[in-house]
C-alpha atoms as a PDB file:
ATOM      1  CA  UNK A   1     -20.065 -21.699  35.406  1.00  0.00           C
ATOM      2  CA  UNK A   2     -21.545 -19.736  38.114  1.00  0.00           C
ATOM      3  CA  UNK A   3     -24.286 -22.501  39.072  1.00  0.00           C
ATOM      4  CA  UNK A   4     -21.360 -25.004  38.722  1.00  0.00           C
ATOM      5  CA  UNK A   5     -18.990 -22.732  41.317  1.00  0.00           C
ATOM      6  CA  UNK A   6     -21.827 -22.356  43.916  1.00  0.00           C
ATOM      7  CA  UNK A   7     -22.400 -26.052  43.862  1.00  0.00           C
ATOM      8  CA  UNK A   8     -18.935 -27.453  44.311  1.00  0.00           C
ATOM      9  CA  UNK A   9     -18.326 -28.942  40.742  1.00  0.00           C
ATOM     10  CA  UNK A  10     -15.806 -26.147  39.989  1.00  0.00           C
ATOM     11  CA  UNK A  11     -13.993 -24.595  42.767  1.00  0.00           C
ATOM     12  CA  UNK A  12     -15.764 -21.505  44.154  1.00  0.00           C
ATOM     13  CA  UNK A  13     -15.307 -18.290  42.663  1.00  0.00           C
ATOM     14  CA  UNK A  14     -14.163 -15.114  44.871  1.00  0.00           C
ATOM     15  CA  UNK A  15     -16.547 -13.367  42.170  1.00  0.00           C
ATOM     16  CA  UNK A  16     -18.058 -12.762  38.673  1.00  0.00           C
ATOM     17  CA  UNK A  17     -17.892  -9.840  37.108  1.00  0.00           C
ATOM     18  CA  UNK A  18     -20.811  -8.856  34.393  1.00  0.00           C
ATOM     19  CA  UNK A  19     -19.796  -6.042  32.006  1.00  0.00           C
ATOM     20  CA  UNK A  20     -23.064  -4.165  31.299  1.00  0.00           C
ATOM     21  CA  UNK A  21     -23.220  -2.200  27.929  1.00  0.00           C
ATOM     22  CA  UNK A  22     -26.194  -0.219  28.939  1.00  0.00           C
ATOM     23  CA  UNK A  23     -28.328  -1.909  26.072  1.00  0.00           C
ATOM     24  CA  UNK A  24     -28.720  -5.366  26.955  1.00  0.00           C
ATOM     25  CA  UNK A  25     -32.732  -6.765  26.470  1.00  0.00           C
ATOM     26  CA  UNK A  26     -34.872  -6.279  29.832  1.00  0.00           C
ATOM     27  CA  UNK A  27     -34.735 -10.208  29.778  1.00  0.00           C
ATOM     28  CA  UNK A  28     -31.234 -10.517  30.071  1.00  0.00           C
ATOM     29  CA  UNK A  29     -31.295  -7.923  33.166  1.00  0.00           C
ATOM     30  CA  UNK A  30     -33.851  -9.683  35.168  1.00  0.00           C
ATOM     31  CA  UNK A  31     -32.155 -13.042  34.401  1.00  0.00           C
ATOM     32  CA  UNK A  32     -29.162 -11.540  36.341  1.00  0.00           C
ATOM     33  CA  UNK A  33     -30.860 -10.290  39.088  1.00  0.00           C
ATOM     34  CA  UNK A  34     -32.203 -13.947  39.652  1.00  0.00           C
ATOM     35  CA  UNK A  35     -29.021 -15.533  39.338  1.00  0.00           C
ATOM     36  CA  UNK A  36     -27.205 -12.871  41.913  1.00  0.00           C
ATOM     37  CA  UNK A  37     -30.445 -14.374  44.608  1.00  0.00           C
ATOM     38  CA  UNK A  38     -30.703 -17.956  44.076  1.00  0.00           C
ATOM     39  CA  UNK A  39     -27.420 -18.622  42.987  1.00  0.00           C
ATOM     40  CA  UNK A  40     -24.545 -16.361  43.746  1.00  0.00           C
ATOM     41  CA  UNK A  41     -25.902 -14.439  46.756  1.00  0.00           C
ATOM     42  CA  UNK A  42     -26.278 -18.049  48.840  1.00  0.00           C
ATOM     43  CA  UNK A  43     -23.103 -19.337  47.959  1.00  0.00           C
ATOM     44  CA  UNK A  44     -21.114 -16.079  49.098  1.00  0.00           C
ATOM     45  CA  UNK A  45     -19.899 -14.826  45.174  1.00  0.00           C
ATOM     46  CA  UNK A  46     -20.733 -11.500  44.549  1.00  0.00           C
ATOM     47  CA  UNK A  47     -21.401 -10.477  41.247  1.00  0.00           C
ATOM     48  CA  UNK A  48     -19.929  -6.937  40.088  1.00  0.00           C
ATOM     49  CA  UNK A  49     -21.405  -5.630  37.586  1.00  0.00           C
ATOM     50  CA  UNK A  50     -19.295  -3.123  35.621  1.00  0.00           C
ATOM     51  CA  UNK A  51     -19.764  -0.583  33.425  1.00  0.00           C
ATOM     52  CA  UNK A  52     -17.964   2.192  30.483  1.00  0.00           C
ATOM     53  CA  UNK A  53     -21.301   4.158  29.902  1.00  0.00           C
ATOM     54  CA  UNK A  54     -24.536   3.098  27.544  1.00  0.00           C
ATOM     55  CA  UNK A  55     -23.549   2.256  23.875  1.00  0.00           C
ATOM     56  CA  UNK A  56     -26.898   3.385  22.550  1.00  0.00           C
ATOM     57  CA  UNK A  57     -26.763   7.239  24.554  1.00  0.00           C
ATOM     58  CA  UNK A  58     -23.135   7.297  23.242  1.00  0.00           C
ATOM     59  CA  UNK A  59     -23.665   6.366  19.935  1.00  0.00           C
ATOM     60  CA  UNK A  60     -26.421   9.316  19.838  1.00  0.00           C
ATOM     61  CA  UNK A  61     -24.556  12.240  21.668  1.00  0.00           C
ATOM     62  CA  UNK A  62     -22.578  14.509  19.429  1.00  0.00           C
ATOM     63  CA  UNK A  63     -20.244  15.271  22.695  1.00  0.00           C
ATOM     64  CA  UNK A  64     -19.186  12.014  23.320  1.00  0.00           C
ATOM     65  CA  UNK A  65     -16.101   9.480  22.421  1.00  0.00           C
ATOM     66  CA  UNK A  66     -18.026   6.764  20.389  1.00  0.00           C
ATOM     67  CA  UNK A  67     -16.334   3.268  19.672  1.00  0.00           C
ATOM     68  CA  UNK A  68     -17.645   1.951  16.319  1.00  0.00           C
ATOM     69  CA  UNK A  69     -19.908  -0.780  16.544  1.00  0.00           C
ATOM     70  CA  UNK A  70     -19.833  -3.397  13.487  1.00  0.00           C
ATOM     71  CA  UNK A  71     -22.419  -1.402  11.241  1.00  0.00           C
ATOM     72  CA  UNK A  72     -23.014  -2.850   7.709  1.00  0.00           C
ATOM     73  CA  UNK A  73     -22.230  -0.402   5.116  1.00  0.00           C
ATOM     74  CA  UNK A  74     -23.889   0.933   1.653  1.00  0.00           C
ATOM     75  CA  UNK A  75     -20.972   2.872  -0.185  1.00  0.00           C
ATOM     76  CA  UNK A  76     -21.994   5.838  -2.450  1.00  0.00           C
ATOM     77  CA  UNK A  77     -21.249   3.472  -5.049  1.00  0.00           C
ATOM     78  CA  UNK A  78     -23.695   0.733  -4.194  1.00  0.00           C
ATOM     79  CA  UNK A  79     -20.915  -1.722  -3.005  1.00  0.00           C
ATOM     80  CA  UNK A  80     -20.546  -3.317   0.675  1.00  0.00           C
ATOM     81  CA  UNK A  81     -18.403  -2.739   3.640  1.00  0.00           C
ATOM     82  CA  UNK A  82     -18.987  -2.467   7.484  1.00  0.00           C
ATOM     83  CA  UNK A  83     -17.352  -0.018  10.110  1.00  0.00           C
ATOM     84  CA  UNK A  84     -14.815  -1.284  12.573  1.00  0.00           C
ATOM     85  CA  UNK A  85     -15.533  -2.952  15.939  1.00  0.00           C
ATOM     86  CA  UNK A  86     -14.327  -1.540  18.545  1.00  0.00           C
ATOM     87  CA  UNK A  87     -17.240  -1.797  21.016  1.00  0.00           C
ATOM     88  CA  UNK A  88     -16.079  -4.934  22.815  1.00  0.00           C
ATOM     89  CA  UNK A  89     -13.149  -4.243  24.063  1.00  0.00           C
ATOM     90  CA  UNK A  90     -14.301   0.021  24.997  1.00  0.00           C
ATOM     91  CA  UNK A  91     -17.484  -1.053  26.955  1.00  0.00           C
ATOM     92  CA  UNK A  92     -16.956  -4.726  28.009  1.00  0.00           C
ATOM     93  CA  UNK A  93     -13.307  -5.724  28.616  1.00  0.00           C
ATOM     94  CA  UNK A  94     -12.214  -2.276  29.377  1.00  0.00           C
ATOM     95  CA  UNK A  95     -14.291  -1.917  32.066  1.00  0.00           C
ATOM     96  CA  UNK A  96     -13.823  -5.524  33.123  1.00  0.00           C
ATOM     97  CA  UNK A  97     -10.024  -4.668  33.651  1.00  0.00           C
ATOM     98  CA  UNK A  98     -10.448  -1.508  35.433  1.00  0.00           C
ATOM     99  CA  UNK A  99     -12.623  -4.251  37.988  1.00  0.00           C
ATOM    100  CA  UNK A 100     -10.116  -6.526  38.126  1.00  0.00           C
ATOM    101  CA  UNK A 101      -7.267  -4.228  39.127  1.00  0.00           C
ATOM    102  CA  UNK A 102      -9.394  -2.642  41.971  1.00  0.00           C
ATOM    103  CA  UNK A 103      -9.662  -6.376  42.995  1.00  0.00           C
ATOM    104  CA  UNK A 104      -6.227  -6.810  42.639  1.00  0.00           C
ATOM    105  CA  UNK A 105      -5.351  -3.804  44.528  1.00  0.00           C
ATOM    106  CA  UNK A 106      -3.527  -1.812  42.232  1.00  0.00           C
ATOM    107  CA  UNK A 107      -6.148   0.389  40.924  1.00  0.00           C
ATOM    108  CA  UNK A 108      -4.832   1.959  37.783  1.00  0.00           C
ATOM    109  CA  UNK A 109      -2.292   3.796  37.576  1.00  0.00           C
ATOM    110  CA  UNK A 110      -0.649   1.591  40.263  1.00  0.00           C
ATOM    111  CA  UNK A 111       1.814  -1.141  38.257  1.00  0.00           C
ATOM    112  CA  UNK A 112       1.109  -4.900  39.323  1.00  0.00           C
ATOM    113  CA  UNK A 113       3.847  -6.750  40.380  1.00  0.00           C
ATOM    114  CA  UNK A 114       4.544  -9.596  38.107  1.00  0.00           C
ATOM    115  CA  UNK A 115       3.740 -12.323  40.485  1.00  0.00           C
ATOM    116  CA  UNK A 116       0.351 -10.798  40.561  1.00  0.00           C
ATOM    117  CA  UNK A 117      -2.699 -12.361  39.040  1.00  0.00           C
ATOM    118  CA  UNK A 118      -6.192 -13.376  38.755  1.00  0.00           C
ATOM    119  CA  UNK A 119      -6.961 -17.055  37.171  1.00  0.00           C
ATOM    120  CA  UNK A 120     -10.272 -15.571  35.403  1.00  0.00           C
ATOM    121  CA  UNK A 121     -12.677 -18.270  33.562  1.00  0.00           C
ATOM    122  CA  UNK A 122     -14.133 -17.593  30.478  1.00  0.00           C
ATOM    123  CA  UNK A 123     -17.412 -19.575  29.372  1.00  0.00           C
ATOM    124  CA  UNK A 124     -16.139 -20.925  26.133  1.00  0.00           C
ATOM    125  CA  UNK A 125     -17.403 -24.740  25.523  1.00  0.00           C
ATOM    126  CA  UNK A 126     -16.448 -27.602  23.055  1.00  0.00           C
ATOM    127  CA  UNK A 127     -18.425 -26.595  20.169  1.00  0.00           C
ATOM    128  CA  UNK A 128     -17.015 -23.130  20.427  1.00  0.00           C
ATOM    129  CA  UNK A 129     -13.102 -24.235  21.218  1.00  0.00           C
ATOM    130  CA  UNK A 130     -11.436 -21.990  18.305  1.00  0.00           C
ATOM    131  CA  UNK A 131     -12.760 -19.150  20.339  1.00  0.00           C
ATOM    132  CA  UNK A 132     -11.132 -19.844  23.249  1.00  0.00           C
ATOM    133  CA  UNK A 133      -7.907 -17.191  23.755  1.00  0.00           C
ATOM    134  CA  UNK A 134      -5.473 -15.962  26.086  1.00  0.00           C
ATOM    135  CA  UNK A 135      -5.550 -12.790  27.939  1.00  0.00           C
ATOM    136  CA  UNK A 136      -4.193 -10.266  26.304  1.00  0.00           C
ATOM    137  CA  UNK A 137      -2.678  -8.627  29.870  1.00  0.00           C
ATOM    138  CA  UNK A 138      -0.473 -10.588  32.376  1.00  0.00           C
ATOM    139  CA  UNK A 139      -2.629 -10.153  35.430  1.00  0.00           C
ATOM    140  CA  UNK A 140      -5.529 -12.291  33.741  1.00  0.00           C
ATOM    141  CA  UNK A 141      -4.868 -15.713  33.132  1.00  0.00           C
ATOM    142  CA  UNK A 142      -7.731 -17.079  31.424  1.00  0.00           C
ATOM    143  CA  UNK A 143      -9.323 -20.499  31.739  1.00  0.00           C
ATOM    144  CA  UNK A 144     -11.941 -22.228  29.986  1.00  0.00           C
ATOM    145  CA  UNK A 145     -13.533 -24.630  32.594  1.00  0.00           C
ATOM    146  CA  UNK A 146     -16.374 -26.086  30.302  1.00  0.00           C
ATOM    147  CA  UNK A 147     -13.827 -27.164  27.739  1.00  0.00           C
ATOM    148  CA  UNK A 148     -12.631 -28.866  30.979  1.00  0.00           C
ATOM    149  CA  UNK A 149     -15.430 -30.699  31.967  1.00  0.00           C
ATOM    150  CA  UNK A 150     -15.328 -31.217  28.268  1.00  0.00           C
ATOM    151  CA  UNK A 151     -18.813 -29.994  27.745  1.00  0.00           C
ATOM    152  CA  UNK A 152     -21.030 -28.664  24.551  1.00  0.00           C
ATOM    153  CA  UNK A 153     -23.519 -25.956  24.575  1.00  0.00           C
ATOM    154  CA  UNK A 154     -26.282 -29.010  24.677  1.00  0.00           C
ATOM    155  CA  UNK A 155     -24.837 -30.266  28.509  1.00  0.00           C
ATOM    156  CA  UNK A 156     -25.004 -26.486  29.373  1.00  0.00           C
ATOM    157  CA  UNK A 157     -28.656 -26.239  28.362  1.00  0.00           C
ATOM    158  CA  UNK A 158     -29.259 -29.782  30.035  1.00  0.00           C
ATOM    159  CA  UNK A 159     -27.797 -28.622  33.109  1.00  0.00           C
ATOM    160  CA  UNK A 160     -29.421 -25.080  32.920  1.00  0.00           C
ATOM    161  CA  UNK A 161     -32.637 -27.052  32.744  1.00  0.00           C
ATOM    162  CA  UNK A 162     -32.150 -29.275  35.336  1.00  0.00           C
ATOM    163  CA  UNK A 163     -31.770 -25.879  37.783  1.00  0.00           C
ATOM    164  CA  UNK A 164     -35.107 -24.515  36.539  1.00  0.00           C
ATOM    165  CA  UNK A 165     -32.850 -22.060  34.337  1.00  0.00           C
ATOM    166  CA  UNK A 166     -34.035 -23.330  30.974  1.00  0.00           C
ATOM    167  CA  UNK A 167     -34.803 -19.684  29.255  1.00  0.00           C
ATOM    168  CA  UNK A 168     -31.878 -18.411  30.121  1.00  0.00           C
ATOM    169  CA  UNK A 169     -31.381 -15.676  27.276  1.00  0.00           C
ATOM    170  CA  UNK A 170     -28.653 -14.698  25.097  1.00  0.00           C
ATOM    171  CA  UNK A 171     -26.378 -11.698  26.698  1.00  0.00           C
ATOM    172  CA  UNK A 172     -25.763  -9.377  23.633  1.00  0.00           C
ATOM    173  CA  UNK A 173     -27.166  -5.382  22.590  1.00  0.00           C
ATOM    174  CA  UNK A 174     -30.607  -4.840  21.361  1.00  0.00           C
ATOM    175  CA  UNK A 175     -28.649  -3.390  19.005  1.00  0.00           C
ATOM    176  CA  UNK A 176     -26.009  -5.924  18.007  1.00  0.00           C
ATOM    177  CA  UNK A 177     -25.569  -6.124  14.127  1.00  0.00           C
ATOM    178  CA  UNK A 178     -24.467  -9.641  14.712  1.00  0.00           C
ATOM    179  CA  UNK A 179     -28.068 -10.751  15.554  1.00  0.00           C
ATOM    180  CA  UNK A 180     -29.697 -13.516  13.106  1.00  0.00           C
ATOM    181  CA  UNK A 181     -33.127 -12.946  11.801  1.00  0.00           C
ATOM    182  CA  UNK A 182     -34.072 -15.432  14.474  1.00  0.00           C
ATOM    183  CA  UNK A 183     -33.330 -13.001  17.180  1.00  0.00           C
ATOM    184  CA  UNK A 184     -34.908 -10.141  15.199  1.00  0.00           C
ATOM    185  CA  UNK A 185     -37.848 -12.121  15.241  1.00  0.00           C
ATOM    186  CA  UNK A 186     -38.151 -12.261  18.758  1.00  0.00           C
ATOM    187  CA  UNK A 187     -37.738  -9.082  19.664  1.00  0.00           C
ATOM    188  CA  UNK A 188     -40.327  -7.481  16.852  1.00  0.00           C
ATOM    189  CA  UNK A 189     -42.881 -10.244  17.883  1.00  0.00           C
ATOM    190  CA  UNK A 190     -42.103 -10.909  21.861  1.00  0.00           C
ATOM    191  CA  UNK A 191     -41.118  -7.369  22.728  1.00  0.00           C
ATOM    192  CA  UNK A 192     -42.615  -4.499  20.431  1.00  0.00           C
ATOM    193  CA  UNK A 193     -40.881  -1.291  23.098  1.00  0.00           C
ATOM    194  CA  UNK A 194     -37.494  -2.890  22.435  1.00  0.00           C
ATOM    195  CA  UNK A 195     -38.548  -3.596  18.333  1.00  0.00           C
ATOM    196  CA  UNK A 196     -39.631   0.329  18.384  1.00  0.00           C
ATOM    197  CA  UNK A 197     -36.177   0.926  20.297  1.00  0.00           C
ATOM    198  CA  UNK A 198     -34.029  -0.641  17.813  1.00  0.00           C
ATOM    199  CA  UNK A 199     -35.650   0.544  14.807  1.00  0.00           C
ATOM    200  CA  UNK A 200     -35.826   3.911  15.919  1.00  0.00           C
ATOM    201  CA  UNK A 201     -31.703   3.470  16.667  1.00  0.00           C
ATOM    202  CA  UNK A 202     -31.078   1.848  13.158  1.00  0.00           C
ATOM    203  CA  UNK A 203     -32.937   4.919  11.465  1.00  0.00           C
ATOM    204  CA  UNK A 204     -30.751   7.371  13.504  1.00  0.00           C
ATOM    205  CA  UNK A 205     -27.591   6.242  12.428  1.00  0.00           C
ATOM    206  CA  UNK A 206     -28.082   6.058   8.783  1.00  0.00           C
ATOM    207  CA  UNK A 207     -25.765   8.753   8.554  1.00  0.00           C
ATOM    208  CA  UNK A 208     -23.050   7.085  10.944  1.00  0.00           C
ATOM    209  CA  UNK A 209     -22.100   8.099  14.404  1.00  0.00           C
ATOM    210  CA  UNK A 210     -23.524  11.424  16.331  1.00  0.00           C
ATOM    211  CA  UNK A 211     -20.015  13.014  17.099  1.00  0.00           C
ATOM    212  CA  UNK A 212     -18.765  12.160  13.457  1.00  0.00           C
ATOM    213  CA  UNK A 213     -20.589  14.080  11.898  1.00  0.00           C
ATOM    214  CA  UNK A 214     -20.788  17.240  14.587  1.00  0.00           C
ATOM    215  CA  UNK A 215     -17.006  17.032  13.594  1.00  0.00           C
ATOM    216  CA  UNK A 216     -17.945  17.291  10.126  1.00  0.00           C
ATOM    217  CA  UNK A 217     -16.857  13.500   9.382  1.00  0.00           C
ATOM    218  CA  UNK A 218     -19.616  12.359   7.788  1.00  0.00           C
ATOM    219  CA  UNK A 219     -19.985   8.393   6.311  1.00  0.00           C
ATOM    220  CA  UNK A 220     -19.625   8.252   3.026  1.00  0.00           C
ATOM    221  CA  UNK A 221     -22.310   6.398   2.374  1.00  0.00           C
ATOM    222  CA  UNK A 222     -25.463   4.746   4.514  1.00  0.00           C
ATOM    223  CA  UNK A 223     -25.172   2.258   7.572  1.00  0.00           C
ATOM    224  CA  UNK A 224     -27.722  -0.168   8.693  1.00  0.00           C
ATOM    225  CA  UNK A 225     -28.256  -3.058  11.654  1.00  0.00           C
ATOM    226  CA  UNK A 226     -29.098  -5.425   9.354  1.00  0.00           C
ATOM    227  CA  UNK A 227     -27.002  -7.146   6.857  1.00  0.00           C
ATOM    228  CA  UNK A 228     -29.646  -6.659   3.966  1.00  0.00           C
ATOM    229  CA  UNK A 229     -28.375  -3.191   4.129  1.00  0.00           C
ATOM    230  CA  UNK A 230     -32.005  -1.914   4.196  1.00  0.00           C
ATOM    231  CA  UNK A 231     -33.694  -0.173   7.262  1.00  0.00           C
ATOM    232  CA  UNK A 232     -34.545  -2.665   9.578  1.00  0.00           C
ATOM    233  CA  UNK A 233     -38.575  -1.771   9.575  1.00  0.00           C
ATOM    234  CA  UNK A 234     -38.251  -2.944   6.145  1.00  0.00           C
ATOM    235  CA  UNK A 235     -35.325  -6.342   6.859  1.00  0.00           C
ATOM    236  CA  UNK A 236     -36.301  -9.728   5.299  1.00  0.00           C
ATOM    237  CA  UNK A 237     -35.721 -11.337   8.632  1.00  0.00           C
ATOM    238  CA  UNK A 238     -38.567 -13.455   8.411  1.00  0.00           C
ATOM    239  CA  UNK A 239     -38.164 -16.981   8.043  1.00  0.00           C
ATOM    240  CA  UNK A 240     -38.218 -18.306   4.180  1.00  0.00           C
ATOM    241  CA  UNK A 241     -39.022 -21.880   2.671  1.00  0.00           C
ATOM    242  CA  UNK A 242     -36.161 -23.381   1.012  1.00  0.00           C
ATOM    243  CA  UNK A 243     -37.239 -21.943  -2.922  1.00  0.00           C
ATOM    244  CA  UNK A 244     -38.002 -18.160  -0.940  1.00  0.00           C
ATOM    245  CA  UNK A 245     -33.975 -18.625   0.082  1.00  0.00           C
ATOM    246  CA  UNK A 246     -32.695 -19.852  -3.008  1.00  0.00           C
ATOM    247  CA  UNK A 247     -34.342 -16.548  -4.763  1.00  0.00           C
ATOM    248  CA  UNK A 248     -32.834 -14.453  -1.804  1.00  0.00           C
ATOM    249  CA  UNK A 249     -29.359 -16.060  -1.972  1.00  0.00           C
ATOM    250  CA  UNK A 250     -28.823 -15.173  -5.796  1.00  0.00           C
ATOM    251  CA  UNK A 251     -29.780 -11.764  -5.084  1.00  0.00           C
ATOM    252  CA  UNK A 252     -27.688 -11.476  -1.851  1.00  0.00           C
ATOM    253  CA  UNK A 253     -24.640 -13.204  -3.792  1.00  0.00           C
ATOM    254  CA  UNK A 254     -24.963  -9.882  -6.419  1.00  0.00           C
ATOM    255  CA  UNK A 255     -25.572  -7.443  -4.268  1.00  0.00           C
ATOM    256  CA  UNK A 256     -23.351  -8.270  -0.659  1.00  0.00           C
ATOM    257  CA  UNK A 257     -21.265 -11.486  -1.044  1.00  0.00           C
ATOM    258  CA  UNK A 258     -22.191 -15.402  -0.296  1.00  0.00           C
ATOM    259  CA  UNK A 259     -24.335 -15.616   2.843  1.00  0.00           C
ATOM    260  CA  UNK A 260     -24.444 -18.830   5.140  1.00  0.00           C
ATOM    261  CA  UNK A 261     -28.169 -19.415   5.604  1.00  0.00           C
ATOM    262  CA  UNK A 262     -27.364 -20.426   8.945  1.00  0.00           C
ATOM    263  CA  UNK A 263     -25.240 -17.359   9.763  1.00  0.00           C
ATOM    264  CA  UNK A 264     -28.427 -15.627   8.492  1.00  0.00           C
ATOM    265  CA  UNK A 265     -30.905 -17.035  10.630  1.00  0.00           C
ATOM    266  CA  UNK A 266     -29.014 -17.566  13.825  1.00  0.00           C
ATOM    267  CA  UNK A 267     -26.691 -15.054  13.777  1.00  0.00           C
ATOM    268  CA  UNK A 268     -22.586 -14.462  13.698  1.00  0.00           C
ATOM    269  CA  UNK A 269     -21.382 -17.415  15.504  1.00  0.00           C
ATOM    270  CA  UNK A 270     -18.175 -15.985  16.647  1.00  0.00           C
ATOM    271  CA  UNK A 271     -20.028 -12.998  18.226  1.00  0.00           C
ATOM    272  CA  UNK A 272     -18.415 -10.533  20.523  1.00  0.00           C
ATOM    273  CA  UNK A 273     -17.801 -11.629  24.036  1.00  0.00           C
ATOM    274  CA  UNK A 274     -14.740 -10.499  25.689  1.00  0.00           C
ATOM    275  CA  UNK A 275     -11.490 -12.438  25.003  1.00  0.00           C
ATOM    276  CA  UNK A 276     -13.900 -14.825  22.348  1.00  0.00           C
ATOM    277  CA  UNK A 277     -14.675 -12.034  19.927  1.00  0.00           C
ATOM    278  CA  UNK A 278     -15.436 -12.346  16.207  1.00  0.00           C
ATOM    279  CA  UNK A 279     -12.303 -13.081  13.907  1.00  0.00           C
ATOM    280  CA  UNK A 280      -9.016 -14.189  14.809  1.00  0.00           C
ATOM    281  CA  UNK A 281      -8.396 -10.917  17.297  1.00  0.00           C
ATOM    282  CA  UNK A 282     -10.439  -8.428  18.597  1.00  0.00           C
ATOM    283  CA  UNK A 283      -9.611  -4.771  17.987  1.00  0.00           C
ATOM    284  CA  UNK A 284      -6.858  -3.155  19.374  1.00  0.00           C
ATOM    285  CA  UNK A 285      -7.349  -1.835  23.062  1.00  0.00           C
ATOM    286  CA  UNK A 286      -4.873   0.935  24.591  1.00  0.00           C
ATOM    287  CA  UNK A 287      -4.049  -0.395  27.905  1.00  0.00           C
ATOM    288  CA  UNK A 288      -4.192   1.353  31.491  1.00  0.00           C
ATOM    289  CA  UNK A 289      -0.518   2.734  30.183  1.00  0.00           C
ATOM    290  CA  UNK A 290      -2.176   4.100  26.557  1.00  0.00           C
ATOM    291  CA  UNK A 291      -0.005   0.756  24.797  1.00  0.00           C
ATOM    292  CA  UNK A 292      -1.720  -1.029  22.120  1.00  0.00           C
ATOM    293  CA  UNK A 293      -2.784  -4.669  22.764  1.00  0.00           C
END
């Protein structure tokens, strides 16, 4: 959308605003900085980029507020479950708010007229239409230009491809426990100081969050990155021959539930981006006047 705006396809934007967790791949980082020169910088948007603190540090410091990322769970008695997610909306559209106030002018705790507003695009396209949702405040009014120009994620490639942009990579944590083994792949065979990162973060909270348990809130039971439930150093998240999954599935189906192979491999589809978030809603997010939304 951004490479569309500075070009004149879509009207140009007064700005984009990237909400940075802290613990986004090194890839994903320099892939921003080149878009802010070639891109935004020449055609006069400025690119924010916003912040609520780093999701790993937090996750690790007993002194800090932690929201719960989507851990998979190992109850004491051996069955399933996974912790809450509340990470999107504390460290991406949180933060992305407090930005779009400032812009606004009414930095919080200032109220914004009603007639106030920002018409703010979100890069949902065909394939992904069911994601597509409404702000949940009244000075956002999202838009979905790609569903627009009524293009798939394939004319988004093509285009990013015809700009030179063609390894453009996925914006999401290291961390993310909706990654598919695909993506685990990568990083344990492309980029070995973020593999040793992760695993070294999935070992840590085996015993859930830092602050919990300084509080004396301990999980009652284990949690793990990956959905096998088993420490990620160990993870089947290498890719299987048909028979290999067919022995996998039946133990999967006994142990955690009925697994989508695809799911598996590529990851949640409906992942966590802000306002396009997994499930029908994302969590609940106190607002800049502490009401639920």
């Amino acid at each position: 959308m951004l490479a569309l705006s500075a070009r004149g396809v879509l009207p140009k934007a007064d700005a984009a605003i990237f909400a940075d967790t802290g613990w986004e791949p090194r890839s994903v980082y320099r892939h921003l900085d080149r878009l802010e020169k070639e891109i935004a910088e020449p055609a006069g948007i400025p690119i924010f980029r916003v912040s609520a603190g780093n999701i790993r540090d937090d996750a690790l410091d007993p002194h800090h507020r932690f929201a719960s990322m989507p851990l998979y769970i190992l109850n004491q008695d051996g069955r399933p479950g996974m912790t809450r997610r509340q990470c999107t909306g504390e460290y991406k559209i949180k933060p992305i708010k407090k930005k779009v106030r400032e812009l606004l002018g009414y930095p919080y705790p200032a109220r914004i007229p009603r007639d106030v507003c920002v018409e703010q695009w979100v890069g949902i396209s065909t394939d992904e239409f069911h994601r597509a949702k409404d702000s949940d405040v009244k000075y956002m009014r999202n838009r979905h230009p790609l569903i627009e120009l009524d293009w798939s994620r394939s004319d988004c490639v093509r285009y990013l491809t015809s700009l030179g942009l063609a390894d453009t990579p996925k914006s999401s944590c290291l961390g993310c426990p909706f990654h598919g083994n695909a993506q685990w792949r990568s990083i344990r065979d492309e980029y070995p100081e973020e593999w040793e990162d992760v695993v070294d973060f999935d070992a840590r909270i085996r015993e859930g969050n830092a602050r919990a348990n300084a509080f004396g809130n301990r999980l009652l039971g284990q949690a793990f990155l990956h959905r096998s439930r088993v420490p990620l150093s160990e993870a089947p998240i290498d890719h299987v021959t048909a028979a290999e999954w067919a022995a996998r599935q039946q133990e999967v189906d006994e142990n955690n539930g009925p697994v989508d192979p695809e799911e598996l491999e590529r990851g949640v589809a409906d992942g966590c981006s802000p306002w396009s978030c997994r499930g029908s809603e994302p969590e609940p997010v106190r607002d800049d006047f502490g009401l639920a939304s």
